[in-house]
Protein backbone atom coordinates (compact mmCIF):
# COMPACT_ATOMS: atom_id res chain seq x y z
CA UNK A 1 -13.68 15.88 46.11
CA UNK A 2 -11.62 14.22 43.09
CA UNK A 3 -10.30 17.76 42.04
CA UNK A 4 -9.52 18.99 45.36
CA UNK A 5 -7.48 14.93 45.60
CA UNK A 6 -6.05 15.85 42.52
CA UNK A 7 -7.42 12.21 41.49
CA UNK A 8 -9.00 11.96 38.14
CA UNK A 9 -13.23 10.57 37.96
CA UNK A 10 -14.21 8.40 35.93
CA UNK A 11 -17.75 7.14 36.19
CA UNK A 12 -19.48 4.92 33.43
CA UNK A 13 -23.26 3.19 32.96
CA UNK A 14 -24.90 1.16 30.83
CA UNK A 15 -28.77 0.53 30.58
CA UNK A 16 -29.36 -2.32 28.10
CA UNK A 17 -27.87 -1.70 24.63
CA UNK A 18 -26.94 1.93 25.19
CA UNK A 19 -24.68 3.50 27.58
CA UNK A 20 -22.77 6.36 28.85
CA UNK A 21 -19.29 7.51 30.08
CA UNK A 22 -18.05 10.52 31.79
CA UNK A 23 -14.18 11.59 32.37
CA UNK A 24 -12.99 14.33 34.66
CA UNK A 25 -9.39 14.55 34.49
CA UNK A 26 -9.10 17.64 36.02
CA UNK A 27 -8.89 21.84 34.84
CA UNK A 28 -5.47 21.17 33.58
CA UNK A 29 -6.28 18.34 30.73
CA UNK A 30 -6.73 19.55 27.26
CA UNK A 31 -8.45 17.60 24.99
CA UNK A 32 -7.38 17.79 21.13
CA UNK A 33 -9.54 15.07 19.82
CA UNK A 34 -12.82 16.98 18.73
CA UNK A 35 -14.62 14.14 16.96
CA UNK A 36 -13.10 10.30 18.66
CA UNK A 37 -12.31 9.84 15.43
CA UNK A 38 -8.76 7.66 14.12
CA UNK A 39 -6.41 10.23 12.64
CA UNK A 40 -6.63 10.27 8.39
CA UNK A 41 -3.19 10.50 6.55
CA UNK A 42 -2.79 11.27 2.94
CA UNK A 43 0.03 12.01 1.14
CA UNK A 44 1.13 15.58 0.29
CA UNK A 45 1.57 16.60 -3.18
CA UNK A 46 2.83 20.18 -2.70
CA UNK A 47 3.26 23.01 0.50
CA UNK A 48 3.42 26.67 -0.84
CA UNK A 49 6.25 28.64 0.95
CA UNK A 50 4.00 31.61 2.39
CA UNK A 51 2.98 33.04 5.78
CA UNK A 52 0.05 30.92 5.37
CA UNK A 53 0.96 28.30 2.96
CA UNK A 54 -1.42 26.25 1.08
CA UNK A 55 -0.97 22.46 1.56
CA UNK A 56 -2.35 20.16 -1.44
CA UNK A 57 -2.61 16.26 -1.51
CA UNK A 58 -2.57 14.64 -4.55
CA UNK A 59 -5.63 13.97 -6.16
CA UNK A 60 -6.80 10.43 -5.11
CA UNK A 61 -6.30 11.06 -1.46
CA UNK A 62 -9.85 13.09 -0.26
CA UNK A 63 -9.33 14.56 3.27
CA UNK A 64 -12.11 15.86 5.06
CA UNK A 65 -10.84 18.43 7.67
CA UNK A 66 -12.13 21.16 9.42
CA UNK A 67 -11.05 24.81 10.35
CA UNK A 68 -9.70 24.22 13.90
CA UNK A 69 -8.58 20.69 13.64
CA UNK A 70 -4.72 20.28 13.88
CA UNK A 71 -2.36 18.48 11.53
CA UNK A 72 0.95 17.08 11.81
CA UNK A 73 4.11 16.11 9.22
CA UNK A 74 5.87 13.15 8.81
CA UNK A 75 8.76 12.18 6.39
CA UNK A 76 8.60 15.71 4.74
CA UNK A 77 11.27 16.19 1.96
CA UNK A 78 12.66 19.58 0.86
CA UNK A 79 10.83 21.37 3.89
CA UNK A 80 11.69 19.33 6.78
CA UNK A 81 10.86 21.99 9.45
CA UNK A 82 7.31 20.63 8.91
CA UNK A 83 8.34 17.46 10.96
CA UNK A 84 9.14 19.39 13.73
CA UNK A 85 6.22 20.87 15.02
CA UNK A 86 5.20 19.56 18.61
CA UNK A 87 1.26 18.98 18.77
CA UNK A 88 0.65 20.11 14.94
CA UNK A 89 -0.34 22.67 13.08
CA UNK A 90 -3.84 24.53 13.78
CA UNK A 91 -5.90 24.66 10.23
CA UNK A 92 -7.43 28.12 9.88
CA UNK A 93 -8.93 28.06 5.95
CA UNK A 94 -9.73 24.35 4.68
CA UNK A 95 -11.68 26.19 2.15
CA UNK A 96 -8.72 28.52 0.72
């Protein structure tokens, strides 16, 4: 009945300590936040100029990120078209 409203549901509980929470925003909401976790930044030592280029941070800075997750650029220098991506880049080899 909410979808057919075009209203978005919403329906939580909680049973002591623990408790649960369910969103229905309807067919047409994407959701880009795989884990709920707060987004990591580290600062970019080098970006390889390549069909698939190969992003390094400098050494102290340990990233964990996964094949799928997306990334964004802020305050690049010498490649600014980075900056300009609208809802990031898609990570396809973390491993590479």
């Amino acid at each position: 009945a909410c979808r057919d409203a075009g209203a978005a549901f919403i329906r939580g509980d909680v049973r002591g300590i623990f408790g649960s929470l369910f969103c229905d925003f309807g067919a047409e909401f994407d959701v880009l936040d795989v884990d709920g976790e707060e987004p990591h930044s580290c600062i970019i030592a080098s970006v390889s100029n390549e069909t698939t280029p190969m992003v390094t941070c400098v050494d102290d800075d340990r990233v964990e990120l996964q094949d799928g997750q997306r990334v964004t650029f802020t305050e690049t220098r010498g490649m600014t078209e980075l900056n300009a991506c609208v809802g990031g880049y898609v990570i396809k080899n973390v491993k590479a």
